[in-house]
N, C-alpha and C. Protein backbone atom coordinates (compact mmCIF):
# COMPACT_ATOMS: atom_id res chain seq x y z
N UNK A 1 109.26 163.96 93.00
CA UNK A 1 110.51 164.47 92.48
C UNK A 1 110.82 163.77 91.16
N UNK A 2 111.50 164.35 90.49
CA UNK A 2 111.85 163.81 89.21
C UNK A 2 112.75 162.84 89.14
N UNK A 3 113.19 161.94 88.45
CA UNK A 3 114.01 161.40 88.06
C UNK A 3 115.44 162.13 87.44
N UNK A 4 116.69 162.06 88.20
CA UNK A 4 117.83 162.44 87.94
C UNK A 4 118.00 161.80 86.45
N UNK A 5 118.50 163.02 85.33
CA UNK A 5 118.44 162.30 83.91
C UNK A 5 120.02 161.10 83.80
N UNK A 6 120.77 161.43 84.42
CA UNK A 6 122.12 160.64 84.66
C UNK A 6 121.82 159.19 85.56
N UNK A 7 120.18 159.05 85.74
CA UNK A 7 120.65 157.92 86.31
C UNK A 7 120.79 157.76 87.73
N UNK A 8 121.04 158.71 88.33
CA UNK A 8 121.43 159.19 89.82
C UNK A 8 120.27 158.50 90.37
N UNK A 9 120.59 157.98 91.97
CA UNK A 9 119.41 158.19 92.93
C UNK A 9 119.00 159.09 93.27
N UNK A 10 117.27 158.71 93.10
CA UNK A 10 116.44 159.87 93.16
C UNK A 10 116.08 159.62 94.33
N UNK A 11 116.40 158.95 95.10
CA UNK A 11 116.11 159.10 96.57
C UNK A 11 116.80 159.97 97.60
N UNK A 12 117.83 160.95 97.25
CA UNK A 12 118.45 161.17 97.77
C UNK A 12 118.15 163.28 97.18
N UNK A 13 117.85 163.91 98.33
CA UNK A 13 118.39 165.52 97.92
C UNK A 13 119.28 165.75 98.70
N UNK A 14 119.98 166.72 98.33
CA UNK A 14 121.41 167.86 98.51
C UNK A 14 121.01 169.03 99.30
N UNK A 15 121.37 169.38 100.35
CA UNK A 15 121.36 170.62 100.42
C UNK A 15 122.58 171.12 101.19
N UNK A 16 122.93 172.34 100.83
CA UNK A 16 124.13 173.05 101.36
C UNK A 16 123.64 174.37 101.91
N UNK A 17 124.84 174.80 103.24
CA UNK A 17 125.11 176.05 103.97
C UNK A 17 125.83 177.37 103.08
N UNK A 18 125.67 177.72 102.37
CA UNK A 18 126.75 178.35 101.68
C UNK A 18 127.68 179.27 102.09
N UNK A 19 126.73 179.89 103.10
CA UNK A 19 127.82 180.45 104.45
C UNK A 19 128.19 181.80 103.97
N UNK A 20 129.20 182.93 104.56
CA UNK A 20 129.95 183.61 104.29
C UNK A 20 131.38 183.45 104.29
N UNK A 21 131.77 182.30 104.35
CA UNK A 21 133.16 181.86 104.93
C UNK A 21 133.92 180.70 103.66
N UNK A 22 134.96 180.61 103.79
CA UNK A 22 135.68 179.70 102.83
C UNK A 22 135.06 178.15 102.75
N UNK A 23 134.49 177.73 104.21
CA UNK A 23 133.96 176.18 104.40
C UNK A 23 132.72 176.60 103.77
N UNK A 24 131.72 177.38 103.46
CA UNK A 24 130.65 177.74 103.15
C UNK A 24 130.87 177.62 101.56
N UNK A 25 131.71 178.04 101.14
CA UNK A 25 132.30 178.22 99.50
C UNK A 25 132.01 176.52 98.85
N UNK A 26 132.75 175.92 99.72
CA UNK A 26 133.47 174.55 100.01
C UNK A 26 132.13 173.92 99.78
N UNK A 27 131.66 173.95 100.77
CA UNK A 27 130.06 172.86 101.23
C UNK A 27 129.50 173.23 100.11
N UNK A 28 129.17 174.57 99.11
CA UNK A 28 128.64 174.89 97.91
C UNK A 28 129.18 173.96 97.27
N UNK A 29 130.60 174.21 96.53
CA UNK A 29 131.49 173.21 95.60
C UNK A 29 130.83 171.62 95.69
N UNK A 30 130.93 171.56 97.07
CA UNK A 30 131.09 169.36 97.29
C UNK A 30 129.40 169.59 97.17
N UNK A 31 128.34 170.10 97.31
CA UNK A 31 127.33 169.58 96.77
C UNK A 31 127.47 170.04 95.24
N UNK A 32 127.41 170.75 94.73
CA UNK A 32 127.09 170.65 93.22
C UNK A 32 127.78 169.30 92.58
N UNK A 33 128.82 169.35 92.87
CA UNK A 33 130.10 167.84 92.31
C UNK A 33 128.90 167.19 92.96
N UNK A 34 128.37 166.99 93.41
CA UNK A 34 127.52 165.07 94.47
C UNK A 34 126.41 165.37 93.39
N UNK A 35 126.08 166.57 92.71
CA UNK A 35 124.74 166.53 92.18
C UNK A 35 125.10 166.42 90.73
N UNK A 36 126.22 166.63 90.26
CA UNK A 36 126.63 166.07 89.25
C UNK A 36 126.99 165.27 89.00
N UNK A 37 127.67 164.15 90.22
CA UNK A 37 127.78 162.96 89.85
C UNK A 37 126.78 162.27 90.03
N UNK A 38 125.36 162.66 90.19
CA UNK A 38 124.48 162.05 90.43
C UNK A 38 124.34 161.11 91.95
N UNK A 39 125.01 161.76 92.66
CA UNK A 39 124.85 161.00 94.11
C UNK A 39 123.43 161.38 94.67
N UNK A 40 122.72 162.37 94.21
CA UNK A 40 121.71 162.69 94.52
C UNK A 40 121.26 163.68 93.89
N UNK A 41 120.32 164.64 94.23
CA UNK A 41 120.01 166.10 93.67
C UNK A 41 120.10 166.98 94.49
N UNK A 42 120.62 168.44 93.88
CA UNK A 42 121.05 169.39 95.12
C UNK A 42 119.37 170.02 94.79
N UNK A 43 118.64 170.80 95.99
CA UNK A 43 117.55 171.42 95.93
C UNK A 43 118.29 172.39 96.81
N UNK A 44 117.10 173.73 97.00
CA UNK A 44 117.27 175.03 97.32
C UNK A 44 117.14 174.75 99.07
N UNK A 45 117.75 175.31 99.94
CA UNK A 45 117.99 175.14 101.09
C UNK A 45 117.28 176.66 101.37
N UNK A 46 116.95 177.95 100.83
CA UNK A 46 116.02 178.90 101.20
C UNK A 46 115.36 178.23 100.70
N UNK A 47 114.52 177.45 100.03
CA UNK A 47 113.29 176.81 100.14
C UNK A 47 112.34 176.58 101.25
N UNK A 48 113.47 176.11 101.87
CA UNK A 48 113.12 175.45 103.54
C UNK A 48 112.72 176.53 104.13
N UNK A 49 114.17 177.09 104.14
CA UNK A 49 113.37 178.44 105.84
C UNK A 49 112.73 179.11 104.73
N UNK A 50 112.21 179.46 103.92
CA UNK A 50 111.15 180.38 103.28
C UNK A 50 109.66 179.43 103.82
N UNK A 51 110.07 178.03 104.34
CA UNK A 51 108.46 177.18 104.23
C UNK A 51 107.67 177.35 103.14
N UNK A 52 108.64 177.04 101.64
CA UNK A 52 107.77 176.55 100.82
C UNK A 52 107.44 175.81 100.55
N UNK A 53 105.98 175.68 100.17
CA UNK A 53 105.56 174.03 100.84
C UNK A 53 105.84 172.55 99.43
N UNK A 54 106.31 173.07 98.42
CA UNK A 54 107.02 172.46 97.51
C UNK A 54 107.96 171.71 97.95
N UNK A 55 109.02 172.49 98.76
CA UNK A 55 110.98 172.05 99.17
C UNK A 55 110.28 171.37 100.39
N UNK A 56 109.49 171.99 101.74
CA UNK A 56 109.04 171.27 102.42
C UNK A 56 108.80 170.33 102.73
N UNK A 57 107.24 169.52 101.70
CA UNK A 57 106.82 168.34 101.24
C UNK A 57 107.92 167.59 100.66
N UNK A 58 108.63 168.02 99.64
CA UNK A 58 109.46 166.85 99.03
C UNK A 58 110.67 166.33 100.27
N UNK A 59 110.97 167.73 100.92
CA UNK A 59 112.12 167.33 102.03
C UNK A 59 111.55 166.01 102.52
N UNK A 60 110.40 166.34 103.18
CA UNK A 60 109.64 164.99 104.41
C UNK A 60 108.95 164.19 103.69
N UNK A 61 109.05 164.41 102.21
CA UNK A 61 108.43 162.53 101.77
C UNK A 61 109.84 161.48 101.24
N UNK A 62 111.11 162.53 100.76
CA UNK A 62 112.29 161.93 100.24
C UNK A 62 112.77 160.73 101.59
N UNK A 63 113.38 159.89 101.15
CA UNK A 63 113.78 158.62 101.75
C UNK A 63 115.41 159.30 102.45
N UNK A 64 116.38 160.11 101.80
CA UNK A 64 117.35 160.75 102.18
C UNK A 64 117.49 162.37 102.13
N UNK A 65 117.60 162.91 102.58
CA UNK A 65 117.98 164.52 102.96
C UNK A 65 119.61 164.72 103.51
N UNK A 66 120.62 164.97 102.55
CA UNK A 66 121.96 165.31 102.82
C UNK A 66 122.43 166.35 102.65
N UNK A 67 122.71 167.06 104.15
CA UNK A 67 122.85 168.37 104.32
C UNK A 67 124.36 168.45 104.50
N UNK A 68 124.92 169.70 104.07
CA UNK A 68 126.27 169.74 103.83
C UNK A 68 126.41 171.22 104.71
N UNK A 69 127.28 171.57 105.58
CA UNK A 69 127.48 172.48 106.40
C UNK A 69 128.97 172.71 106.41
N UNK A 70 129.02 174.15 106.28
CA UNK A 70 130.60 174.41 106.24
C UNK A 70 130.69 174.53 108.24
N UNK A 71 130.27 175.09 108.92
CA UNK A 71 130.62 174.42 110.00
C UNK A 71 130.12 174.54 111.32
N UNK A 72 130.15 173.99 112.07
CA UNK A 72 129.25 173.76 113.59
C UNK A 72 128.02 174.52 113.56
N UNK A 73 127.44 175.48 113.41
CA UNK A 73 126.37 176.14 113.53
C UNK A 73 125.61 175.31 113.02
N UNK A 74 125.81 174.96 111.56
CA UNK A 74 124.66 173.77 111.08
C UNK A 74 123.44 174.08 110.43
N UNK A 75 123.64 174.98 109.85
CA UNK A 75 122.23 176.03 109.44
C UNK A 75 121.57 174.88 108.52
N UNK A 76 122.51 174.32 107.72
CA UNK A 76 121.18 173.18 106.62
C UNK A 76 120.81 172.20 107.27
N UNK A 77 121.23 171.52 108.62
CA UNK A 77 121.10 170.56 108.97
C UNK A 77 119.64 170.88 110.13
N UNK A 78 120.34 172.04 110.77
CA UNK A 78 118.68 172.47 111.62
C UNK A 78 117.88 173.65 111.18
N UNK A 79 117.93 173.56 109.76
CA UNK A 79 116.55 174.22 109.15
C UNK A 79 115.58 172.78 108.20
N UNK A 80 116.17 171.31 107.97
CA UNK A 80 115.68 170.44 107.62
C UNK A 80 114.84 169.37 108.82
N UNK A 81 115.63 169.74 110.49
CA UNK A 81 115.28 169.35 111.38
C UNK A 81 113.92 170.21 112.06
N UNK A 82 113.87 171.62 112.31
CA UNK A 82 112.85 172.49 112.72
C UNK A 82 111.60 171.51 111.63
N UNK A 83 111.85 171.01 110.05
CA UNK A 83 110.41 171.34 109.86
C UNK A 83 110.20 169.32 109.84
N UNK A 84 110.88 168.53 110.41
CA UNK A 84 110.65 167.49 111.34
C UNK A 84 111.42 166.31 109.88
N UNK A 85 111.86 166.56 108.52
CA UNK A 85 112.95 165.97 107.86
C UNK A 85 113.75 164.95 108.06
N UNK A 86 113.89 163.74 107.68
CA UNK A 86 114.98 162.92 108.08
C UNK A 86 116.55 163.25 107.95
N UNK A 87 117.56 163.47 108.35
CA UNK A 87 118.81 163.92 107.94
C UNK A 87 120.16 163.65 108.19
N UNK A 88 120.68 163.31 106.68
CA UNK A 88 122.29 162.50 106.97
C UNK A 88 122.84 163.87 106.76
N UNK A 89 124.00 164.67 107.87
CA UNK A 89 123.95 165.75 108.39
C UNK A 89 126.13 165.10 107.58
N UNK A 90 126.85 166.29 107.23
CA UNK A 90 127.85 166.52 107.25
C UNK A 90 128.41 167.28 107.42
N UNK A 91 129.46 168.03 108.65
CA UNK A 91 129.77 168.94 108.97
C UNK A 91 131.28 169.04 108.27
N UNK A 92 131.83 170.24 107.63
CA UNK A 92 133.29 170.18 107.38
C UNK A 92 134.39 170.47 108.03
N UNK A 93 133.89 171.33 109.40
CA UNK A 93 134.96 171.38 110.35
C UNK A 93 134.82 170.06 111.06
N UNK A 94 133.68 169.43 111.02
CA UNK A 94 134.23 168.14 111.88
C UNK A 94 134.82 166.86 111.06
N UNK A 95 135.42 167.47 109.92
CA UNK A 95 135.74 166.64 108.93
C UNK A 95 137.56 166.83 108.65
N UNK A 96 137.72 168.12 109.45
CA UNK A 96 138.99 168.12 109.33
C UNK A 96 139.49 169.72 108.56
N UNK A 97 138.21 170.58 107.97
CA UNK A 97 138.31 171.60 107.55
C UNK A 97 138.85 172.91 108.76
N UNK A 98 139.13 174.14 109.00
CA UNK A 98 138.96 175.17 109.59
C UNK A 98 138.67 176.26 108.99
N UNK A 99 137.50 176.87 109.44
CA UNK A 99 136.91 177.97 108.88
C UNK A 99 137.80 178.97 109.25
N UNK A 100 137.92 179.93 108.21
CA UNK A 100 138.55 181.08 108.32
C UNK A 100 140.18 180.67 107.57
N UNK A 101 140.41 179.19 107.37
CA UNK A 101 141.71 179.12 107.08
C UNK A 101 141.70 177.74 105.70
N UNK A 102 140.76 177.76 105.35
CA UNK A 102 140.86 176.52 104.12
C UNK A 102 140.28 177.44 103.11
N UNK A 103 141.58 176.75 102.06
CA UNK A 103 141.04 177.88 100.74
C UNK A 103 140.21 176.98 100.17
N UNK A 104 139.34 177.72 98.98
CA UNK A 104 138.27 176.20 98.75
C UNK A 104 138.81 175.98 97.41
N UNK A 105 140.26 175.41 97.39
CA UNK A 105 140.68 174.34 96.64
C UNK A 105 140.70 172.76 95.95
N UNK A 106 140.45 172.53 94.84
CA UNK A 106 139.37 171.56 94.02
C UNK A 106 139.71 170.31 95.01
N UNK A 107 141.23 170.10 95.31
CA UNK A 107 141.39 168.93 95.68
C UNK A 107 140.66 168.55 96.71
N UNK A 108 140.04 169.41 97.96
CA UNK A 108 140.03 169.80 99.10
C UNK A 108 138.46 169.00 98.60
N UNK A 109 138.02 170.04 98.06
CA UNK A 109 136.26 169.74 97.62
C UNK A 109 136.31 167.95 97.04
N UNK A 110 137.59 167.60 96.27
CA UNK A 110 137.69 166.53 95.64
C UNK A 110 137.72 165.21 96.75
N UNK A 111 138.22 165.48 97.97
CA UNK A 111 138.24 164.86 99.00
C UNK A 111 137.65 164.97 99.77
N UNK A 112 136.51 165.98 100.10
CA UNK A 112 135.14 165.42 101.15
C UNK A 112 134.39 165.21 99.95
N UNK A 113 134.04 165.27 98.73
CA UNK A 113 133.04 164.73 98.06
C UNK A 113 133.33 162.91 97.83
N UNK A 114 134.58 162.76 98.47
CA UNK A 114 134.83 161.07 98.59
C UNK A 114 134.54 160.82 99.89
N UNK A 115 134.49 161.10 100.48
CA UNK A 115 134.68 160.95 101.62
C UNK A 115 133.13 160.59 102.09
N UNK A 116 131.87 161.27 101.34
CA UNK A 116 130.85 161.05 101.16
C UNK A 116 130.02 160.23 100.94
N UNK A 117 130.55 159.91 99.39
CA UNK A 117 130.52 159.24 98.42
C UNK A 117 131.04 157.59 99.09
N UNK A 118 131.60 157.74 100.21
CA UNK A 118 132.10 156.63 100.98
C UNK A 118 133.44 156.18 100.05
N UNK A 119 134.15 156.89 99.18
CA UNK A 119 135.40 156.31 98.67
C UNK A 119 135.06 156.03 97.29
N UNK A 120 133.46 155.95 96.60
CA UNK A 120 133.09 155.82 94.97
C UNK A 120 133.43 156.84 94.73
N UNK A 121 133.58 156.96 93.21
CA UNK A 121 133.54 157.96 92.88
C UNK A 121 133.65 157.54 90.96
């Protein structure tokens, strides 16, 4: 994998659920912000279930895999698990979100991307 030009750890990829739903919107938003602040790099999450062996390989040689899920189903978290991936898994309904009823408002995104981030930012 490349080197993040900001500096970022490159030990770390992004991936998000994007969902059909407002938490899906959401989990989009808070990874791009994590990949712009260089908390890591966001990569393609159809990568995975396509089994390309590019997203694949890099998934299972990277040191971190942070999957972002708008909610319980978990689609980024067990499509990085099926192909055997290490994974720091974040769910947003178990974070305090409800699907079907959170608008995906900046502050909202501004506060699980801390929350992540463990409080840096």
């Amino acid at each position: 994998m490349s080197e993040c030009a900001c500096g970022g750890d490159k030990n770390k990829l992004i991936y998000c659920c994007s969902g059909a739903s407002d938490v899906g919107e959401i989990s989009d938003k808070v990874a791009r912000k994590l990949s712009a602040l260089c908390f890591g790099k966001m990569t393609c999450l159809a990568g995975i279930g396509a089994s390309l062996s590019g997203f694949v390989e890099s998934a299972k040689a990277i040191e971190e895999n942070i999957t972002i899920d708008g909610c319980s189903v978990a689609c980024a978290k067990k499509s990085l698990e099926k192909i055997g991936a290490k994974v720091k898994s974040y769910i947003l309904t178990d974070m305090g979100l409800t699907k079907g009823q959170t608008p995906p408002r900046d502050i909202i995104v501004e506060d699980i991307v801390s929350k992540i981030m463990g409080g840096k930012k």
